[in-house]
Protein backbone atom coordinates (compact mmCIF):
# COMPACT_ATOMS: atom_id res chain seq x y z
CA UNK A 1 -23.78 0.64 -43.47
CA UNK A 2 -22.82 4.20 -43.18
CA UNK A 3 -18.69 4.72 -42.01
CA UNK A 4 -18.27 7.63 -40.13
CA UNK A 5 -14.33 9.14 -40.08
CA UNK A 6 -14.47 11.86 -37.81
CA UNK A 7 -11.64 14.32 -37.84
CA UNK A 8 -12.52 16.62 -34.25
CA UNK A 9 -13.57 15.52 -31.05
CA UNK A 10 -16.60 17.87 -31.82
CA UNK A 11 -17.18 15.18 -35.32
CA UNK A 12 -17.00 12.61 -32.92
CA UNK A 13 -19.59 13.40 -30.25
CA UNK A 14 -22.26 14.69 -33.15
CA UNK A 15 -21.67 10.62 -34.67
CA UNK A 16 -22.16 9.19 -31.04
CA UNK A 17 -25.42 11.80 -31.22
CA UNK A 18 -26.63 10.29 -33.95
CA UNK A 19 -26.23 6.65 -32.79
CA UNK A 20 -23.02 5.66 -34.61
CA UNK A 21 -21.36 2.57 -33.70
CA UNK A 22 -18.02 2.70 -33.09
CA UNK A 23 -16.01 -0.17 -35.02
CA UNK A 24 -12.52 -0.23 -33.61
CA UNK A 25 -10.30 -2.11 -35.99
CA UNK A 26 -13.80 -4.60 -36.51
CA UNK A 27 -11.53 -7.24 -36.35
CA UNK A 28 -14.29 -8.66 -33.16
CA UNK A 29 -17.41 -7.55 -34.58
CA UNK A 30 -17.49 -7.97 -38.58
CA UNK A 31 -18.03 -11.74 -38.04
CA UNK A 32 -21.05 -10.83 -35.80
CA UNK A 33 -22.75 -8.23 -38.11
CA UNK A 34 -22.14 -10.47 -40.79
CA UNK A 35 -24.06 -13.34 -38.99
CA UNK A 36 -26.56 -10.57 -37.40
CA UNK A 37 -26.83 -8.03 -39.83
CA UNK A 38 -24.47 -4.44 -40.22
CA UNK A 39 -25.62 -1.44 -38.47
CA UNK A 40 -26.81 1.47 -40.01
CA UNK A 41 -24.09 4.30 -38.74
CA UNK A 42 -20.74 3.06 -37.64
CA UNK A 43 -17.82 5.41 -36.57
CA UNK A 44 -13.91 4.77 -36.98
CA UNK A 45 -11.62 7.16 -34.82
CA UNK A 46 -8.74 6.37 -37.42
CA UNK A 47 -8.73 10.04 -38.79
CA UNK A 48 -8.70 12.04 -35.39
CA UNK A 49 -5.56 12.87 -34.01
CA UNK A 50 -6.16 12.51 -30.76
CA UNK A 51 -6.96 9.08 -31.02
CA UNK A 52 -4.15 8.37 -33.64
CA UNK A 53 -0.84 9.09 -31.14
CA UNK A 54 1.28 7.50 -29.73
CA UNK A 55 4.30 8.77 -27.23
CA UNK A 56 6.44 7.31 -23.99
CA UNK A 57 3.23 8.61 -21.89
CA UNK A 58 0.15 8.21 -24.16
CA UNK A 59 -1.45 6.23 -26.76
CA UNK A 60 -4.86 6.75 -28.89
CA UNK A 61 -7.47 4.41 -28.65
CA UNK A 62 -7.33 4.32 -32.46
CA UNK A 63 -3.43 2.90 -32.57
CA UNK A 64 -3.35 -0.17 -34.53
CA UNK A 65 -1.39 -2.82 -32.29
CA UNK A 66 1.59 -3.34 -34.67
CA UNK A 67 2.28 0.61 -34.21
CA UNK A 68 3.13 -0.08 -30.50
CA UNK A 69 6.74 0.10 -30.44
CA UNK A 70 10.28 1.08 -27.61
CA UNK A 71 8.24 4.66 -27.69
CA UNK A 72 5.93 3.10 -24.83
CA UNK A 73 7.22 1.06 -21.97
CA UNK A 74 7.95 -2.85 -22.29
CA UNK A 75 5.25 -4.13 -20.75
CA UNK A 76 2.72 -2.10 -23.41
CA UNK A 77 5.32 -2.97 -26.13
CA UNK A 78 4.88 -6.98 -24.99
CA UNK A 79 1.41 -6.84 -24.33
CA UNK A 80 0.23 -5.30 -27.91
CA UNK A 81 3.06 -8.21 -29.75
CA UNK A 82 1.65 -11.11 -28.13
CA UNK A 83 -2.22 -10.22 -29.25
CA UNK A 84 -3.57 -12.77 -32.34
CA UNK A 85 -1.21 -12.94 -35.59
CA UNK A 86 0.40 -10.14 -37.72
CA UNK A 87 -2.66 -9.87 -39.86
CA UNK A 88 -4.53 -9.04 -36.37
CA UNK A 89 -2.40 -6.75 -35.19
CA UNK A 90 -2.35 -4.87 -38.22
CA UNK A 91 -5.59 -4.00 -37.91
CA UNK A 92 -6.82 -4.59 -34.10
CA UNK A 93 -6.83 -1.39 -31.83
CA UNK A 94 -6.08 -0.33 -28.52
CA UNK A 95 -9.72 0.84 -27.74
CA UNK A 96 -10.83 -2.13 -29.26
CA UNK A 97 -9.03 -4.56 -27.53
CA UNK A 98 -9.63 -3.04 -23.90
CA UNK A 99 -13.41 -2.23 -24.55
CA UNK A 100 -14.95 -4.45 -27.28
CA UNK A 101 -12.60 -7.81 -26.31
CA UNK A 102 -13.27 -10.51 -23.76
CA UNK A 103 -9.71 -11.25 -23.09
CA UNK A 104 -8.26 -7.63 -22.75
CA UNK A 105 -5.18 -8.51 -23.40
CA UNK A 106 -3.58 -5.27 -22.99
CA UNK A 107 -5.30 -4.29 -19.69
CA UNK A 108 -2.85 -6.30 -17.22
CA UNK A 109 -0.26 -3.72 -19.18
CA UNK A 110 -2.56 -0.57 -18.45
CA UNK A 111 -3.36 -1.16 -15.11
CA UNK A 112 0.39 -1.87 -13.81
CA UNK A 113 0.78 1.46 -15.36
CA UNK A 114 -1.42 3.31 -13.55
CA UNK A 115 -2.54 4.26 -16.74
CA UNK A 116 -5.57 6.72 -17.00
CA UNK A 117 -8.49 7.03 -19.86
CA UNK A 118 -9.86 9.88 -21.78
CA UNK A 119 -13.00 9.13 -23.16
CA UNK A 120 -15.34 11.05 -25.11
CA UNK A 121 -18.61 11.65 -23.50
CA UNK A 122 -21.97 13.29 -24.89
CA UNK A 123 -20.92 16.66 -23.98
CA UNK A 124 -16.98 16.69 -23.54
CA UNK A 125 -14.15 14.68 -22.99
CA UNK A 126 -12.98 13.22 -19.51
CA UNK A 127 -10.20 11.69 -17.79
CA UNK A 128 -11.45 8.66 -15.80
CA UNK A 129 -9.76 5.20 -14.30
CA UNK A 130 -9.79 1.73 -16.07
CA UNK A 131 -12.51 0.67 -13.76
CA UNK A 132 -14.97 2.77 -15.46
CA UNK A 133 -13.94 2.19 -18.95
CA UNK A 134 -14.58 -1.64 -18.72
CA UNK A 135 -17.78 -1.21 -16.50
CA UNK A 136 -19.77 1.23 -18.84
CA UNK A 137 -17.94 0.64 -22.16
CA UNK A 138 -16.99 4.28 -22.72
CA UNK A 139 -15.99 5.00 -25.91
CA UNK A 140 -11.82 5.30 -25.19
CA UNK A 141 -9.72 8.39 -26.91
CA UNK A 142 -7.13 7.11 -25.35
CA UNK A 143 -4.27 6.08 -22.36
CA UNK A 144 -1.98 8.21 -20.31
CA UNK A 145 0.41 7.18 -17.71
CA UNK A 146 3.80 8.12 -16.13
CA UNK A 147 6.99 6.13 -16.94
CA UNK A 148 7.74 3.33 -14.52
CA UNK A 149 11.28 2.42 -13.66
CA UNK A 150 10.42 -1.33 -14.77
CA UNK A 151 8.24 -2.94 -16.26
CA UNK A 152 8.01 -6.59 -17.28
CA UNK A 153 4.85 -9.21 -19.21
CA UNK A 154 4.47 -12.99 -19.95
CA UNK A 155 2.02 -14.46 -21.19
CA UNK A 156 2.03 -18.11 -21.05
CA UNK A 157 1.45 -20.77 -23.98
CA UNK A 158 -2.16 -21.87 -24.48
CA UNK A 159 -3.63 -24.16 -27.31
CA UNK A 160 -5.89 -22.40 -29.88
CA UNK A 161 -9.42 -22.32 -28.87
CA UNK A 162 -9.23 -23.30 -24.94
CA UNK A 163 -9.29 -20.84 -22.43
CA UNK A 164 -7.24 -17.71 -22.53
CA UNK A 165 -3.70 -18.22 -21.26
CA UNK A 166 -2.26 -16.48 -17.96
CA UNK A 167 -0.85 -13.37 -18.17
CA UNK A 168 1.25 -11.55 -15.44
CA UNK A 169 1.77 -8.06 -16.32
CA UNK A 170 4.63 -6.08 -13.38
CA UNK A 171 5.98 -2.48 -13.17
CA UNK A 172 7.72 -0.66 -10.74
CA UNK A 173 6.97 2.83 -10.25
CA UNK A 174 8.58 5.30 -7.54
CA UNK A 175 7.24 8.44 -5.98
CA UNK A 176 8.50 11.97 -5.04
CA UNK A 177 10.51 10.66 -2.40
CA UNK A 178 11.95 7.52 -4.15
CA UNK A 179 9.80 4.98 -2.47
CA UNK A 180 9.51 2.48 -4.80
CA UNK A 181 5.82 0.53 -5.06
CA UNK A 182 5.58 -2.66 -7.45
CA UNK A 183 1.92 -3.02 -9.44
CA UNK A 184 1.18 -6.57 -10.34
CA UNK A 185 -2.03 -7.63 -12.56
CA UNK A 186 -2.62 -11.10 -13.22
CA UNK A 187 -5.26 -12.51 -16.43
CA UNK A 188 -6.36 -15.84 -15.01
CA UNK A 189 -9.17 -17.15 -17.14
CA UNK A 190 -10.74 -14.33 -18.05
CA UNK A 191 -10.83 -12.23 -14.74
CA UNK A 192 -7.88 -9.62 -14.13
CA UNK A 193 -6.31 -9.14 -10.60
CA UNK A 194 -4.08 -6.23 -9.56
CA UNK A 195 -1.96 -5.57 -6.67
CA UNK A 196 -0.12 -2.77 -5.55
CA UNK A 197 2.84 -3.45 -2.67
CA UNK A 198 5.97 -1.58 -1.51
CA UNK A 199 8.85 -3.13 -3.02
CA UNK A 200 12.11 -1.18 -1.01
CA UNK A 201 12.89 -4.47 0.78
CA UNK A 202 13.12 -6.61 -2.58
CA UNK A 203 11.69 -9.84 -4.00
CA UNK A 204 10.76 -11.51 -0.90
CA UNK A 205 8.84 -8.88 0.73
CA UNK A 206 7.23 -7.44 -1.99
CA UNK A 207 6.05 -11.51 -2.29
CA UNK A 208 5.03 -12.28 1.08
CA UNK A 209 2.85 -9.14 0.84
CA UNK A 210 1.23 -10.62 -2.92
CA UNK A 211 0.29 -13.72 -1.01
CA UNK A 212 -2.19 -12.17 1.45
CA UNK A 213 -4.16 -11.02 -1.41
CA UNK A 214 -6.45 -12.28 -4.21
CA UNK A 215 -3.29 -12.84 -6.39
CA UNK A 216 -2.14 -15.20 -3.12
CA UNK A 217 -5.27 -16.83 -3.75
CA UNK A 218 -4.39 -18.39 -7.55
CA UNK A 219 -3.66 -21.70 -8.55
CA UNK A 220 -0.16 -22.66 -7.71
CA UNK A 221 1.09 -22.87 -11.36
CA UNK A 222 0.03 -18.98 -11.61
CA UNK A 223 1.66 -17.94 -8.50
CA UNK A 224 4.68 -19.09 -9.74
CA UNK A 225 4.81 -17.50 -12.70
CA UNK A 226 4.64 -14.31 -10.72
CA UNK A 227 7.11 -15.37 -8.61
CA UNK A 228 9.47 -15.19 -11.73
CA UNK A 229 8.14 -12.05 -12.81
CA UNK A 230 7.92 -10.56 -9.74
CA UNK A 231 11.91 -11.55 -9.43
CA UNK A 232 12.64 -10.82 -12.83
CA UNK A 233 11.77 -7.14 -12.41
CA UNK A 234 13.07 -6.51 -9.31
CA UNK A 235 16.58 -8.48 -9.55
CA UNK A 236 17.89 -5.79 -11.80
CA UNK A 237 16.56 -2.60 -9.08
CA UNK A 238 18.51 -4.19 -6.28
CA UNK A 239 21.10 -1.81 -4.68
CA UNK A 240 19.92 1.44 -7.36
């Protein structure tokens, strides 16, 4: 197997020209090709700077998780520490996580951020939504998003090798006018749910709102756990 390490955008798309794979940190797919067999071009985005970033608004695809630290909000922070072991998250990246993962552990983070992706495609580089990314498996340069006021992630306790474990991912966010709107996303199994509700009249509103939705819809264990989120975040905001 050939390793591309492109160090331009312009590197980039001529590897994805030629059919290059790209590898992430291969932490999901080494086991595979090992079992399967390697491919003969591979590409690594660990060399391009675009990809390689990471600042309070933006990240690179190419960020190994154990590089995501208080320079992003908490919820990012959270989501990227709870992700596999130490060894993992040494070498596990954001692009890989949200595009060549099954559990996606960091998209209930991205979404409650409103985050937006830049991906490289054939001819230039884009900004799309989330929605696209996961759908057609773009390859990811990276995440941008605007500072909430709050943000806030749990992830509950699950034994080792049954099904993924919950995750409630929350931010606040307020616009020009200091409305304030409250983004919830919710990993149950492994499909992801997210909400977005006015939050000016607290808790208890912003709730009651959550339950006639899909996230009202959830098991009752799950629904309480964003209850407690939910409060968690917005207990502090009250009367600011």
């Amino acid at each position: 197997m050939l390793l591309r390490l492109p160090t331009s955008v312009s590197e980039a798309q001529e590897c994805m020209a030629q059919g290059a794979v790209p590898i992430g940190g291969a932490t999901l797919v080494w086991a595979t090709w090992q079992r399967d067999g390697f491919p003969e071009l591979a590409m690594s985005l660990r060399d391009l700077p675009e990809a390689t970033a990471v600042e309070p608004e933006s990240m690179g695809a190419a960020v190994v998780l154990h590089r995501i630290d208080d320079r992003v909000p908490t919820v990012l922070r959270e989501a990227a520490g709870s992700v596999g072991t130490g060894a993992v998250r040494r070498t596990a990246t954001v692009g890989g996580n949200l595009v060549g993962s099954s559990l996606r552990c960091l998209l209930p983070a991205a979404l409650v951020l409103e985050a937006r992706a830049t991906v490289l495609g054939p001819d230039r580089a884009y900004e799309t939504d989330l929605a696209e990314v996961m759908a057609k498996r773009h390859l990811l340069l990276g995440l941008r998003w605007h500072t909430p006021l709050a943000s806030g992630y749990r992830k509950q306790p699950a034994a080792a090798g049954g099904p993924p474990p919950l995750v409630v991912a929350t931010a606040v966010h307020a616009d020009g006018e200091g409305r304030r709107r409250l983004r919830v996303a919710v990993r149950d199994g492994y499909e992801v749910l997210s909400e977005t509700t006015t939050c000016d009249a607290g808790a208890e509103g912003a709730l009651g709102t959550l339950e006639g939705t899909d996230i009202g819809a959830l098991p009752p264990g799950a629904r309480d756990v964003v209850r407690e989120q939910v409060a968690d975040i917005l207990g502090p905001l009250a009367g600011r």
